[in-house]
N, C-alpha and C. Protein backbone atom coordinates (compact mmCIF):
# COMPACT_ATOMS: atom_id res chain seq x y z
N UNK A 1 0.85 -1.20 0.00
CA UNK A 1 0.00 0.00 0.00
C UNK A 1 0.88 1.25 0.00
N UNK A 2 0.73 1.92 -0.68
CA UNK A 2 0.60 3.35 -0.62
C UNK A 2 0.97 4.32 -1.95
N UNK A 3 2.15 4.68 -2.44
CA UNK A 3 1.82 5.19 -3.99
C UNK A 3 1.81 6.88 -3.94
N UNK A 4 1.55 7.24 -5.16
CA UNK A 4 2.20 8.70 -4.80
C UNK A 4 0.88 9.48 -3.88
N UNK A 5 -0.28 9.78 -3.86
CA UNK A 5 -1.26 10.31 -3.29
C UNK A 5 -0.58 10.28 -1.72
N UNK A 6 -0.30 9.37 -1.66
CA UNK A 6 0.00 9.09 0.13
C UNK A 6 0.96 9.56 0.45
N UNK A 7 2.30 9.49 -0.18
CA UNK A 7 3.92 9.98 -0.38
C UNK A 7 3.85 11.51 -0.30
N UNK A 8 2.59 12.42 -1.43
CA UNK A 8 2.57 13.49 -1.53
C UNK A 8 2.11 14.36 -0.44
N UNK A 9 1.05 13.55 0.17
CA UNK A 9 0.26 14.35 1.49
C UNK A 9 0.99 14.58 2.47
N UNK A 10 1.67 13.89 2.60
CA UNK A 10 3.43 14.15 3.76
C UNK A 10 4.18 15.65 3.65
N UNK A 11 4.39 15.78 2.79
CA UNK A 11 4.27 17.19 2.71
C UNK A 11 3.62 18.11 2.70
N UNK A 12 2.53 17.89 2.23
CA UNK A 12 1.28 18.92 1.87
C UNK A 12 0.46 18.80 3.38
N UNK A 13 0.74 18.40 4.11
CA UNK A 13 0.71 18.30 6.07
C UNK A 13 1.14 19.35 6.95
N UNK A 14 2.92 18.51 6.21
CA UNK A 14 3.75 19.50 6.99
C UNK A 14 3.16 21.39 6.78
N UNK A 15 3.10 21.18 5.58
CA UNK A 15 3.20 22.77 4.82
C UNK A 15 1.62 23.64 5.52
N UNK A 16 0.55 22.90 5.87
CA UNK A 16 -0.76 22.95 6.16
C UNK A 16 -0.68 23.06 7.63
N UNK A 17 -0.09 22.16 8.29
CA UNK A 17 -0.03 22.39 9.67
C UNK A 17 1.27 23.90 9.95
N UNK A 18 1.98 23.81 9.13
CA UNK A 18 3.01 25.14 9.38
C UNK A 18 2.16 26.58 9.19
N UNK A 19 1.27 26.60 8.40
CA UNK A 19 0.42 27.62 8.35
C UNK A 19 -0.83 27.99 9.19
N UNK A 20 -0.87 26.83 9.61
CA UNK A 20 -2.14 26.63 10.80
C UNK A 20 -1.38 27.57 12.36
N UNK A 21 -0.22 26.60 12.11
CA UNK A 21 0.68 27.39 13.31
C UNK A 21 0.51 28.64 13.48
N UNK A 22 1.42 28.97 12.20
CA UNK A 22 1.33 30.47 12.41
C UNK A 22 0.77 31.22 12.74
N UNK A 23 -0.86 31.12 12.03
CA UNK A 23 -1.83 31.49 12.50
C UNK A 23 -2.40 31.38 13.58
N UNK A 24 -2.26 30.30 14.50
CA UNK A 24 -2.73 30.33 15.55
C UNK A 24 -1.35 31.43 16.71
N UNK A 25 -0.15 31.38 16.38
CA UNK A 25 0.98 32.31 17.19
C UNK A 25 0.33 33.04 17.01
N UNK A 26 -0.31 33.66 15.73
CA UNK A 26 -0.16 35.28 15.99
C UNK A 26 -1.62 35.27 16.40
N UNK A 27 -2.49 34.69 16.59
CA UNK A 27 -3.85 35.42 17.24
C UNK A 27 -4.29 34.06 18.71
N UNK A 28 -2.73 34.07 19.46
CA UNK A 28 -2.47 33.39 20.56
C UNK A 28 -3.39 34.47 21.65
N UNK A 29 -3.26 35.64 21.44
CA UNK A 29 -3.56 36.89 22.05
C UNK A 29 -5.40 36.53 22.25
N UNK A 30 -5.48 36.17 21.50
CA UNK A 30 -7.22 35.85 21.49
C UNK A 30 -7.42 34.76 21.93
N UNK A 31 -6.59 33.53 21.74
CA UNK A 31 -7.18 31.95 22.10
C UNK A 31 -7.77 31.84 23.43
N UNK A 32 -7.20 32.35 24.73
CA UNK A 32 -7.40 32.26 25.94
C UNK A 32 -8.83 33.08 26.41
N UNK A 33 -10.08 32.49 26.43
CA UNK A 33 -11.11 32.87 26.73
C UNK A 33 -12.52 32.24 27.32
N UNK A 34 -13.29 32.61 27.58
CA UNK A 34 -14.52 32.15 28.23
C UNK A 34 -15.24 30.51 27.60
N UNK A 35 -14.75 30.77 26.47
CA UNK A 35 -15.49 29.92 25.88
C UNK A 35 -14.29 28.79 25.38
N UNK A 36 -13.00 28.82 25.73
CA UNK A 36 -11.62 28.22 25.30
C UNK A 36 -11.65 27.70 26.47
N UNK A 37 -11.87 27.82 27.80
CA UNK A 37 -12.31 27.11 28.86
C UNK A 37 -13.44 26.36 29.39
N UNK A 38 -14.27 26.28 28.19
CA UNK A 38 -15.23 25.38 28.36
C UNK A 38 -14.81 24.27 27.64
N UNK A 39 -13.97 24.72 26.55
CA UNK A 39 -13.06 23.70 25.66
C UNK A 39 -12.39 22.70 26.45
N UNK A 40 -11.49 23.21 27.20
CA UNK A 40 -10.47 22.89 27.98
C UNK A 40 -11.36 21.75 29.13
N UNK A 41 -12.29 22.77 29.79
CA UNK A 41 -13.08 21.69 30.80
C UNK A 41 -13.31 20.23 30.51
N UNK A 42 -14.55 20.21 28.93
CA UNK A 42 -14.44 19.29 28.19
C UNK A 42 -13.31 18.15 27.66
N UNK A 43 -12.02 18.76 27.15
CA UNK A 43 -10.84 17.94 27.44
C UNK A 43 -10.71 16.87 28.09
N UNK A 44 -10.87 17.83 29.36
CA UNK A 44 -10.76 17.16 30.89
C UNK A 44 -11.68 15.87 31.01
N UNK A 45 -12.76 16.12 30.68
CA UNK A 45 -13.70 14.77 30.82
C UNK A 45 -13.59 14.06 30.08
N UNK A 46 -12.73 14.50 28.71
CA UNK A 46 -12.51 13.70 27.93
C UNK A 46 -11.64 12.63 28.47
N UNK A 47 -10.50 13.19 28.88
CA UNK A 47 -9.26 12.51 29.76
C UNK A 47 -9.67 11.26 30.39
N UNK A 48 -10.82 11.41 31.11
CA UNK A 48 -11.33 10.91 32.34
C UNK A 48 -11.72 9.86 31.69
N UNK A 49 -12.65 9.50 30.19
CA UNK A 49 -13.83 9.18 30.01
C UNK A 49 -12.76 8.25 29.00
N UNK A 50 -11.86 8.56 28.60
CA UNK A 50 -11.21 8.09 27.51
C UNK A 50 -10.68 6.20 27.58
N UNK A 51 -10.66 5.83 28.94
CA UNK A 51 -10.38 4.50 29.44
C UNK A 51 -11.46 3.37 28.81
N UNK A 52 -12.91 4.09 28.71
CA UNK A 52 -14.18 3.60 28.37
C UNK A 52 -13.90 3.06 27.00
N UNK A 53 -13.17 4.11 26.26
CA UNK A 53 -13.26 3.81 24.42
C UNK A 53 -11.64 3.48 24.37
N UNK A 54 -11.07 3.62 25.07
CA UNK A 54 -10.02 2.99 24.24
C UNK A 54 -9.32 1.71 24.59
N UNK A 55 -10.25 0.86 24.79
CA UNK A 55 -9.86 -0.48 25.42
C UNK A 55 -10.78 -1.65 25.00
N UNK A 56 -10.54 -3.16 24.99
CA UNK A 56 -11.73 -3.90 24.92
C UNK A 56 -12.40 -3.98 23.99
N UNK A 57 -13.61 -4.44 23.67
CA UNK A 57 -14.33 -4.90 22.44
C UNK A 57 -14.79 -3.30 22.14
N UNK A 58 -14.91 -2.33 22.70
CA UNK A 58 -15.20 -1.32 22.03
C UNK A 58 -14.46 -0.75 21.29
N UNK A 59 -13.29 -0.36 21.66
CA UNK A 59 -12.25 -0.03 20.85
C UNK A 59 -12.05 -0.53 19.31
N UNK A 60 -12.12 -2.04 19.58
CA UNK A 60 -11.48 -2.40 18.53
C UNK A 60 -13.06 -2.26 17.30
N UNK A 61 -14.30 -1.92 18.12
CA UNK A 61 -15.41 -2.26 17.27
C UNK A 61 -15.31 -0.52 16.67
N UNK A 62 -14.67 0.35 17.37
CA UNK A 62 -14.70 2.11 16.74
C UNK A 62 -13.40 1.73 16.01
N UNK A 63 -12.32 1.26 15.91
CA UNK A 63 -11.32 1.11 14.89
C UNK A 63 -11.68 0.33 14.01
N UNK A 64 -12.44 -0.55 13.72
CA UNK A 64 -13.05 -1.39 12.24
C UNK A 64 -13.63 -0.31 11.73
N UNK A 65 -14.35 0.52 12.65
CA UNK A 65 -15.36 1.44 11.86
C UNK A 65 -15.05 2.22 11.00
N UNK A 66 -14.19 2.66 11.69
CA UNK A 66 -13.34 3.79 10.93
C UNK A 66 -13.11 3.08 9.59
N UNK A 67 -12.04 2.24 9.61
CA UNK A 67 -11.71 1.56 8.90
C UNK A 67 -12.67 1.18 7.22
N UNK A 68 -14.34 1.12 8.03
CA UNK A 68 -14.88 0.90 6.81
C UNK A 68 -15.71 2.31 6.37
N UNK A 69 -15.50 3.42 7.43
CA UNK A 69 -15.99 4.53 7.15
C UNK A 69 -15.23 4.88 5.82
N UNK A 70 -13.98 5.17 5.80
CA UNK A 70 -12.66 5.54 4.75
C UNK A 70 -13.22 4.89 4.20
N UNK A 71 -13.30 3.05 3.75
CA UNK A 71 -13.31 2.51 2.80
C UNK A 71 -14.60 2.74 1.69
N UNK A 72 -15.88 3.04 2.27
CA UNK A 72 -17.10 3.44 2.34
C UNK A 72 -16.83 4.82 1.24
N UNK A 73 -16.25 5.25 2.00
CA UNK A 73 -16.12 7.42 1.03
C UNK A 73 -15.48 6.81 -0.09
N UNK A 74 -14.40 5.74 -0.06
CA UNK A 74 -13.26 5.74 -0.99
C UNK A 74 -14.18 5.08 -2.45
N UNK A 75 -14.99 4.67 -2.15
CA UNK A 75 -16.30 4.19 -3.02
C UNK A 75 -16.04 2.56 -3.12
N UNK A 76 -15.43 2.01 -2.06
CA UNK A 76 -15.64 0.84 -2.01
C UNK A 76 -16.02 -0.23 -1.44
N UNK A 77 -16.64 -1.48 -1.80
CA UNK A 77 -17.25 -2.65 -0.88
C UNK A 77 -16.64 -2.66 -0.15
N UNK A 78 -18.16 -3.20 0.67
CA UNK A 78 -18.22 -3.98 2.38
C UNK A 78 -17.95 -5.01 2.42
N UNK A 79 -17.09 -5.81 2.68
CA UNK A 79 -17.16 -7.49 2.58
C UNK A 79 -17.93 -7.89 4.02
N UNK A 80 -16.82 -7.63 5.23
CA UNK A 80 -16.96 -8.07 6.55
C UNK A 80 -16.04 -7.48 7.22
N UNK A 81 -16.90 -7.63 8.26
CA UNK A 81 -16.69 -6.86 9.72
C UNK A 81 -16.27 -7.79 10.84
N UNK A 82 -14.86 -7.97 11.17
CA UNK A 82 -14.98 -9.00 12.67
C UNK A 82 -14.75 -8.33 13.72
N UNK A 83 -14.89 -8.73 15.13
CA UNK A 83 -14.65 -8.05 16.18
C UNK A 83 -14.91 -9.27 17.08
N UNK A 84 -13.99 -9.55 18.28
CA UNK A 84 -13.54 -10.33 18.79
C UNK A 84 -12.32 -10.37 19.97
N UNK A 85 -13.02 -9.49 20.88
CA UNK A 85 -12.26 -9.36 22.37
C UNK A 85 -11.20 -8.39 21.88
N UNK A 86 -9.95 -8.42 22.10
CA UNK A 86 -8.97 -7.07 21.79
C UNK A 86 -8.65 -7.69 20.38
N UNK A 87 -9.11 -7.94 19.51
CA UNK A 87 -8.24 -7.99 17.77
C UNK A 87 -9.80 -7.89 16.98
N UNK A 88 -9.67 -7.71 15.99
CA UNK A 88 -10.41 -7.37 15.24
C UNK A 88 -10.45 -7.60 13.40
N UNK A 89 -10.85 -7.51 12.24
CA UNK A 89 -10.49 -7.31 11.21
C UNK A 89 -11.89 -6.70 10.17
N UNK A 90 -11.42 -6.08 9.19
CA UNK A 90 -12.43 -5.62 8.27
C UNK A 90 -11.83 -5.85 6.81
N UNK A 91 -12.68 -6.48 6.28
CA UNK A 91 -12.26 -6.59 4.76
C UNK A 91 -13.18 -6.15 3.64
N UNK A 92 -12.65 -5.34 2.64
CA UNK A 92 -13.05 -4.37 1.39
C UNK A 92 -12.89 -5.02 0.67
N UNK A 93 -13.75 -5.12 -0.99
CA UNK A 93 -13.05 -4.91 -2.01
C UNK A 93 -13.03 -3.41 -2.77
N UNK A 94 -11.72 -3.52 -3.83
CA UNK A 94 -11.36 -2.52 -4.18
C UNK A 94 -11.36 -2.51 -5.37
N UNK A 95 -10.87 -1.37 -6.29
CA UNK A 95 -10.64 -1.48 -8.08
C UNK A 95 -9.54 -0.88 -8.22
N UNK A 96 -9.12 -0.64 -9.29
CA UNK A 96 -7.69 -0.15 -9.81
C UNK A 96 -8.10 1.35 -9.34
N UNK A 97 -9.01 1.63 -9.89
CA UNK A 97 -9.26 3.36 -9.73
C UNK A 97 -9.79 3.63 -8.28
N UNK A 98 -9.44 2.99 -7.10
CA UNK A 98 -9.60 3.04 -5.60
C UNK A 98 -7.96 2.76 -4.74
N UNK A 99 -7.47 1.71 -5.75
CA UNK A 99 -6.27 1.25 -5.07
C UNK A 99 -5.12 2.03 -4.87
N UNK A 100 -5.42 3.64 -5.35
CA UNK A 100 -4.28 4.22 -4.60
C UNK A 100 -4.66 4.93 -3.17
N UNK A 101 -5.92 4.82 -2.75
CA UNK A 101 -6.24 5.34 -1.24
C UNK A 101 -6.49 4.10 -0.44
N UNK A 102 -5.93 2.92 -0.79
CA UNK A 102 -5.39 2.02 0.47
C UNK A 102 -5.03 2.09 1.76
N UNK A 103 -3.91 3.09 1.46
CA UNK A 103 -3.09 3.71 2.26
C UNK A 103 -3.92 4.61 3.54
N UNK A 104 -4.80 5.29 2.58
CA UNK A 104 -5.24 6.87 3.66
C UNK A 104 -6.42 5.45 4.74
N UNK A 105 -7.08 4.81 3.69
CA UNK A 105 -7.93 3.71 4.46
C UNK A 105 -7.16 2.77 5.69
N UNK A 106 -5.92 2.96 5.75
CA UNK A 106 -5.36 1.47 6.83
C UNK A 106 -5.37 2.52 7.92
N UNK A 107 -4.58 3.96 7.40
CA UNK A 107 -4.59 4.80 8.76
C UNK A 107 -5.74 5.66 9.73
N UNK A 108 -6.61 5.34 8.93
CA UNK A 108 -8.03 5.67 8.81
C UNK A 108 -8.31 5.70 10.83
N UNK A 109 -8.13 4.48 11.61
CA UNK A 109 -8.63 4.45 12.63
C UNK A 109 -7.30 5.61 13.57
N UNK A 110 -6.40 6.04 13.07
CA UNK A 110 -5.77 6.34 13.96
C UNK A 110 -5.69 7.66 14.27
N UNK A 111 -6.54 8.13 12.86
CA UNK A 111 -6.82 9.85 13.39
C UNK A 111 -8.60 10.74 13.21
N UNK A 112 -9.21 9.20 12.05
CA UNK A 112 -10.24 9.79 11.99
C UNK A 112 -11.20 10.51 13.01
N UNK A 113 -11.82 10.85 13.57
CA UNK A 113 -12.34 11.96 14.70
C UNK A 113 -14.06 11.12 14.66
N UNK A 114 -13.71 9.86 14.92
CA UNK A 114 -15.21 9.06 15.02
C UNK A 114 -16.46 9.82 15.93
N UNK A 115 -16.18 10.08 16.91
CA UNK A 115 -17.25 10.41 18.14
C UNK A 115 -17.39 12.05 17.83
N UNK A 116 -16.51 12.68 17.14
CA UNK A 116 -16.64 14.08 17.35
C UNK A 116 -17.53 14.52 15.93
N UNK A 117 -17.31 14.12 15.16
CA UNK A 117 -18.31 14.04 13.98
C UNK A 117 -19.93 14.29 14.47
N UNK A 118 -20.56 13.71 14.47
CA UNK A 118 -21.59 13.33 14.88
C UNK A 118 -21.83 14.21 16.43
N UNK A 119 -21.25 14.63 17.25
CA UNK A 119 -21.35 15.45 18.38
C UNK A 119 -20.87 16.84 17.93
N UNK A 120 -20.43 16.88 16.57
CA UNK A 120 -20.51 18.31 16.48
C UNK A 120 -22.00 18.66 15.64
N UNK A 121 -22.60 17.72 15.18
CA UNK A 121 -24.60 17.96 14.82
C UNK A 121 -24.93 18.77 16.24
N UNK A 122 -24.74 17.58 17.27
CA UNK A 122 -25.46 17.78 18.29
C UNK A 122 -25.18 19.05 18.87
N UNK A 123 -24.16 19.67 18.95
CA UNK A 123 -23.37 20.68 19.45
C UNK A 123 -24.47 21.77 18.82
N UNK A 124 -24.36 21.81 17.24
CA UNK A 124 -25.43 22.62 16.42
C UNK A 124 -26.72 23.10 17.15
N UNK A 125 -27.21 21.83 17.53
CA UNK A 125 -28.28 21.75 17.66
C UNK A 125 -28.72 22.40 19.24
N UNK A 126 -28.29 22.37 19.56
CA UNK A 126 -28.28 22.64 21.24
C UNK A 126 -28.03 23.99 21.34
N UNK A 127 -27.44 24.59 20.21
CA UNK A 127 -27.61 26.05 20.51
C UNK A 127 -26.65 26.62 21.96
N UNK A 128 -25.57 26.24 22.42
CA UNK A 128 -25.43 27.00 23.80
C UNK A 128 -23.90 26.87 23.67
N UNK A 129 -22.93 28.11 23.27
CA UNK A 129 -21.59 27.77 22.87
C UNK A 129 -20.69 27.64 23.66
N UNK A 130 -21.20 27.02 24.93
CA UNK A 130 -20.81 26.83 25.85
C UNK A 130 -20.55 25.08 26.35
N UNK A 131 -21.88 24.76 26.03
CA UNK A 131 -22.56 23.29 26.33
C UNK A 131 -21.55 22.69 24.61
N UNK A 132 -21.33 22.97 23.43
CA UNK A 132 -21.05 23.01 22.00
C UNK A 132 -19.46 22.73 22.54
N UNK A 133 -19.29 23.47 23.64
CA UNK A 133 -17.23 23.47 23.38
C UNK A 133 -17.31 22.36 24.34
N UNK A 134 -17.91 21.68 25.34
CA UNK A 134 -17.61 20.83 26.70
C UNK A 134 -18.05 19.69 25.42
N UNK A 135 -18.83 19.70 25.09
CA UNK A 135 -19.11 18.53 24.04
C UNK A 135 -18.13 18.18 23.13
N UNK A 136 -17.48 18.73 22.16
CA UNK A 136 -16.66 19.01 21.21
C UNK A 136 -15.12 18.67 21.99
N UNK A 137 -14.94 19.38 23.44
CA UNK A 137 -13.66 19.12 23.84
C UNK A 137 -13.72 17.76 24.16
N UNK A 138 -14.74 16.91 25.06
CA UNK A 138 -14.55 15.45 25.21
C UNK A 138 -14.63 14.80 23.89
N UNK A 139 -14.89 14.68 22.88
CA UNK A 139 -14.68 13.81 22.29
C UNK A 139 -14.04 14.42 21.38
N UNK A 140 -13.41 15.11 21.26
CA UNK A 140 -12.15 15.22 20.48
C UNK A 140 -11.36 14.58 21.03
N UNK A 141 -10.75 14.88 22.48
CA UNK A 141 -10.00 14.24 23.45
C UNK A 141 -10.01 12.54 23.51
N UNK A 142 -11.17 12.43 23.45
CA UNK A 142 -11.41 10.83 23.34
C UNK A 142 -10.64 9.94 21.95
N UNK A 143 -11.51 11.13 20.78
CA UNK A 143 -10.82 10.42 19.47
C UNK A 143 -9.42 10.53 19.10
N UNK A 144 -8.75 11.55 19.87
CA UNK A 144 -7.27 11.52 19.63
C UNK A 144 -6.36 10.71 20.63
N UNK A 145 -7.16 10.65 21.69
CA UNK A 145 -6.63 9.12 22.74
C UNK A 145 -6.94 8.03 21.82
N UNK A 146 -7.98 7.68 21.44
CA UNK A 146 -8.05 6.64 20.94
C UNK A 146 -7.16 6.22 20.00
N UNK A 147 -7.05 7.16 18.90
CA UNK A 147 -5.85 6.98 18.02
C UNK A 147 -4.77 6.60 17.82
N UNK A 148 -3.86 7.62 18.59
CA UNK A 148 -2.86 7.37 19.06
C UNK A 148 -1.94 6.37 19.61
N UNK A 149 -3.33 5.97 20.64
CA UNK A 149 -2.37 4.77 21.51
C UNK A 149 -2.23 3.54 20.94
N UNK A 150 -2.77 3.29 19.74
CA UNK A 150 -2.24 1.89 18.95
C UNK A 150 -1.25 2.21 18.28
N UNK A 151 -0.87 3.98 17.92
CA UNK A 151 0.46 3.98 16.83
C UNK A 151 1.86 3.13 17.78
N UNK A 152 2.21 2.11 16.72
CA UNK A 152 3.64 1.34 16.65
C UNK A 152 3.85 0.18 16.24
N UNK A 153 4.94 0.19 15.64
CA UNK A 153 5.38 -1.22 14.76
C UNK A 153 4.76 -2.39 14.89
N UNK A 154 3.81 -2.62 16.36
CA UNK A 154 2.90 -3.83 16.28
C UNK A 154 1.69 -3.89 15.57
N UNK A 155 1.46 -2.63 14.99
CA UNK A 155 0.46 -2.57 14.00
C UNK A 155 0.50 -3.23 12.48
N UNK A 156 -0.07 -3.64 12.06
CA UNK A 156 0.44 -4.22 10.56
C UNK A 156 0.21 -3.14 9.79
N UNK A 157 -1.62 -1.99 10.16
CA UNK A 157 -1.89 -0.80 9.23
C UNK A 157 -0.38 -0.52 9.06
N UNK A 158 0.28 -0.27 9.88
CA UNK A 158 1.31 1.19 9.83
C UNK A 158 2.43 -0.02 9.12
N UNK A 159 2.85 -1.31 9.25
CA UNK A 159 4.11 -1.93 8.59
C UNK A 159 3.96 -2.24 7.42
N UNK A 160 2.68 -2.05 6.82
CA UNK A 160 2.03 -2.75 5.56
C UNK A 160 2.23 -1.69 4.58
N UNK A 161 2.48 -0.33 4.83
CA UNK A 161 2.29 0.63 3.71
C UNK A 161 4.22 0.97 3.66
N UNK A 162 4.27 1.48 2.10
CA UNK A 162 5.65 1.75 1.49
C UNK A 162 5.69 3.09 2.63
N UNK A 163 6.87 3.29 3.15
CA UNK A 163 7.76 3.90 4.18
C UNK A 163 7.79 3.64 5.56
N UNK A 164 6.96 2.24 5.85
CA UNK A 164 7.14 1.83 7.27
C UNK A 164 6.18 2.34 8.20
N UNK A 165 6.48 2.00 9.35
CA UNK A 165 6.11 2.98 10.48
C UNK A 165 6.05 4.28 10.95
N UNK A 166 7.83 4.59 10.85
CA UNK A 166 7.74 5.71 11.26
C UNK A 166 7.10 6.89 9.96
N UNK A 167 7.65 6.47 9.07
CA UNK A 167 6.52 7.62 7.90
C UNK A 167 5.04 7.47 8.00
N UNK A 168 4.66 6.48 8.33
CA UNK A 168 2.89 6.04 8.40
C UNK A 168 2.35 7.05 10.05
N UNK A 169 3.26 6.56 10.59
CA UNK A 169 3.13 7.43 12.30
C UNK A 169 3.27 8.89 12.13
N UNK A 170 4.02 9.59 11.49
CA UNK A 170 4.31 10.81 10.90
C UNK A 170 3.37 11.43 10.17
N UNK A 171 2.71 10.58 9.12
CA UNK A 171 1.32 10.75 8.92
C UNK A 171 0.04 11.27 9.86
N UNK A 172 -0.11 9.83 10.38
CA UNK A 172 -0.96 9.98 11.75
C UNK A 172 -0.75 11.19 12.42
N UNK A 173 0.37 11.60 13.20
CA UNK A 173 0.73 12.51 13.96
C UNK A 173 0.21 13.99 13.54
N UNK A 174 0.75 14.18 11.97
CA UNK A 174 0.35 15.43 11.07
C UNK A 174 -1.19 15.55 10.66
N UNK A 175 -1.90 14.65 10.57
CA UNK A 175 -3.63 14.37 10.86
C UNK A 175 -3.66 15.15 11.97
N UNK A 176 -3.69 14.54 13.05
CA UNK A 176 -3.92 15.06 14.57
C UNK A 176 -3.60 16.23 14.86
N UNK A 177 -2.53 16.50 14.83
CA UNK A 177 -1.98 17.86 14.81
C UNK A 177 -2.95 19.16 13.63
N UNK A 178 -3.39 18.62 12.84
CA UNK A 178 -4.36 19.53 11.96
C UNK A 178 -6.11 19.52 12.44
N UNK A 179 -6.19 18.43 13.04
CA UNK A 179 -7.82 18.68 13.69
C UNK A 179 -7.36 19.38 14.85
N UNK A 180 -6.37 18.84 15.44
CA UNK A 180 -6.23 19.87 16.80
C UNK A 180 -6.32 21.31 16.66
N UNK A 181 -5.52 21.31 15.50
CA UNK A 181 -5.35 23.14 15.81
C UNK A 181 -7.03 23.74 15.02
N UNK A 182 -7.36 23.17 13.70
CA UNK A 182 -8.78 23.37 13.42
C UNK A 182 -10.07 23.64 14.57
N UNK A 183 -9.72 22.91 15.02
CA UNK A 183 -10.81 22.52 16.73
C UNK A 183 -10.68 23.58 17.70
N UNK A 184 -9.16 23.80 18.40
CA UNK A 184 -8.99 24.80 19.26
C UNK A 184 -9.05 25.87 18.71
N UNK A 185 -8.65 26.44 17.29
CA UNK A 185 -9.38 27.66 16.68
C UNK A 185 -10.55 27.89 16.97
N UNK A 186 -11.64 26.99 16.17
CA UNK A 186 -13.01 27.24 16.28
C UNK A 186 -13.97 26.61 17.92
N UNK A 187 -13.13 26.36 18.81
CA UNK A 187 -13.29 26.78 20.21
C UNK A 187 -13.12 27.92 20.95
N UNK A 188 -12.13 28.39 20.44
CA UNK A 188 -11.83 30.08 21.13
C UNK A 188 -12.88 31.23 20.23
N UNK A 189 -12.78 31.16 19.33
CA UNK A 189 -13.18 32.23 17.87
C UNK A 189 -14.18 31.61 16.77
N UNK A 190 -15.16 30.72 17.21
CA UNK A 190 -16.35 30.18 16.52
C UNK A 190 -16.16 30.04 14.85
N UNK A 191 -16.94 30.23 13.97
CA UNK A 191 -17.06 29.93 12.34
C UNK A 191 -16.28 30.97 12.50
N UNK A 192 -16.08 32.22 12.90
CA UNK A 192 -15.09 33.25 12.53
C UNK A 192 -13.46 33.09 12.95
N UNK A 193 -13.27 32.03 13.48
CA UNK A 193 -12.10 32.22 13.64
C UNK A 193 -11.51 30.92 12.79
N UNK A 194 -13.23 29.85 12.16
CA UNK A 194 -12.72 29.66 11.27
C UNK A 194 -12.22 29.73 9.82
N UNK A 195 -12.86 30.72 9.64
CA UNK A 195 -12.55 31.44 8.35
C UNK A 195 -10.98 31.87 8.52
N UNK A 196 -11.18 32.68 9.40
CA UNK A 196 -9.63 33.14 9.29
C UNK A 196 -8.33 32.45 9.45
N UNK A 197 -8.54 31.17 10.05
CA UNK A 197 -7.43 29.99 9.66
C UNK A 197 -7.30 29.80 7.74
N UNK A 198 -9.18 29.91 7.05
CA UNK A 198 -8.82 29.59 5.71
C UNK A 198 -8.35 31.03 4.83
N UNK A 199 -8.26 31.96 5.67
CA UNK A 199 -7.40 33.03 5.04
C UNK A 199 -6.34 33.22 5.38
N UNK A 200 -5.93 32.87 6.45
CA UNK A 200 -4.19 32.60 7.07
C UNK A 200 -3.43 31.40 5.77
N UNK A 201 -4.40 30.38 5.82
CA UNK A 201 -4.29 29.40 5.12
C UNK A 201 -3.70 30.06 3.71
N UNK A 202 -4.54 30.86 2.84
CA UNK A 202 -4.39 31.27 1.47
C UNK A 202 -3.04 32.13 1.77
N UNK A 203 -3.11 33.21 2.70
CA UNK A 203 -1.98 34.44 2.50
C UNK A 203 -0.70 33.83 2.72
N UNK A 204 -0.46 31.85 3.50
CA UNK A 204 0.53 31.76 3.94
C UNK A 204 1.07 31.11 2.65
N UNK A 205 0.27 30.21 1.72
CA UNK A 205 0.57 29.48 0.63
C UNK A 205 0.91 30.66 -0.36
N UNK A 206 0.11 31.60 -0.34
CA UNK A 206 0.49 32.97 -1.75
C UNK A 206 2.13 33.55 -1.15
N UNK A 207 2.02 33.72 -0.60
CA UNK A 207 3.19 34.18 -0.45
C UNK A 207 4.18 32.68 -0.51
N UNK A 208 4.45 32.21 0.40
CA UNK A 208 5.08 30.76 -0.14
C UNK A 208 5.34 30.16 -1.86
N UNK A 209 4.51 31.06 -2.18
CA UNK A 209 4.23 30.50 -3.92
C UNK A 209 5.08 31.34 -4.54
N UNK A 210 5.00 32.50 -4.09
CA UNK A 210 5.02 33.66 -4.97
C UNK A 210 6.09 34.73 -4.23
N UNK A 211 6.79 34.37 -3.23
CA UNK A 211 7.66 35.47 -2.72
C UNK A 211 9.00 34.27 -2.75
């Protein structure tokens, strides 16, 4: 598994999360607020709550998922689903014109944002941007515990794709690191502070392009 799509996003990470940065240094001045501490609170329960999902037949039943969520978008069959105390397996079929997102599909459980998806509807819906960030902070917290703690060489996802582990983990890592900072933006500074990550975003690539 893997091929140029996968090879290329390694960079196009780095370069995405370096601009995210930036943007978040320079309007650091703003992050710390009323509603960045409801974020934070949330975290916290996330912390707490995180033992629940990342262990045991649940775990491994939210990492298949994932697994066939990716495979699902990538436009391809369901074969089967196993799950079975701590191991698990899911099997796809695929086509030539699918088989170069193999790759994004194996790493699929280790950064996709399963629980926070779906709790950011609810967040919508509830109206209270307060109740929206305690929601949003636990299960972000949850889905990036979850992730994480399977990255290493005992994984086959991560030994199975062209550059190993540590490039597959490097991957993973640069995922995470880009919902994180996406998330704690639009925790401190709402749809408006997410916009302005996607204009930090443009002014950091134009210039990068063009200076």
């Amino acid at each position: 598994m893997g091929g140029f799509a996968y090879f290329i996003s390694i960079p196009a990470l780095i370069l995405i999360d370096a601009g995210l940065m930036t943007h978040l240094i320079k309007s650091v001045s703003d992050f710390f607020n009323e509603l960045t501490l409801w974020f934070i609170g949330g975290a916290s329960i996330g912390v707490c709550l995180s033992p629940l999902f990342s262990s045991g037949r649940l775990h491994v039943f939210m990492h298949e998922t994932k697994h066939a969520i990716a495979a699902s978008l990538a436009g391809n069959k369901w074969k089967r689903m196993n799950v079975e105390g701590e191991s698990g397996s899911y099997e796809y079929s695929y086509t030539k014109r699918t088989a170069h997102l193999n790759a994004f599909i194996a790493l699929a459980p280790y950064w996709l944002p399963l629980l926070t998806f779906p709790m950011a509807f609810l967040a919508l819906a509830i109206r209270s941007p307060e109740g929206a960030r305690l929601l949003i902070g636990a299960t972000c917290c949850i889905d990036l515990i979850c992730g994480v703690k399977d990255l290493g060489p005992h994984q086959s996802d991560l030994r199975n794709i062209r550059g190993g582990t540590l490039l597959a983990s490097s991957y993973v890592l640069l995922m995470n690191l880009m919902i994180a900072a996406v998330t704690a933006t639009w925790a401190s500074s709402g749809f408006q502070g997410l916009k302005g990550i996607a204009w930090g975003l443009f002014v950091f690539f134009k210039r990068l392009i063009f200076n």
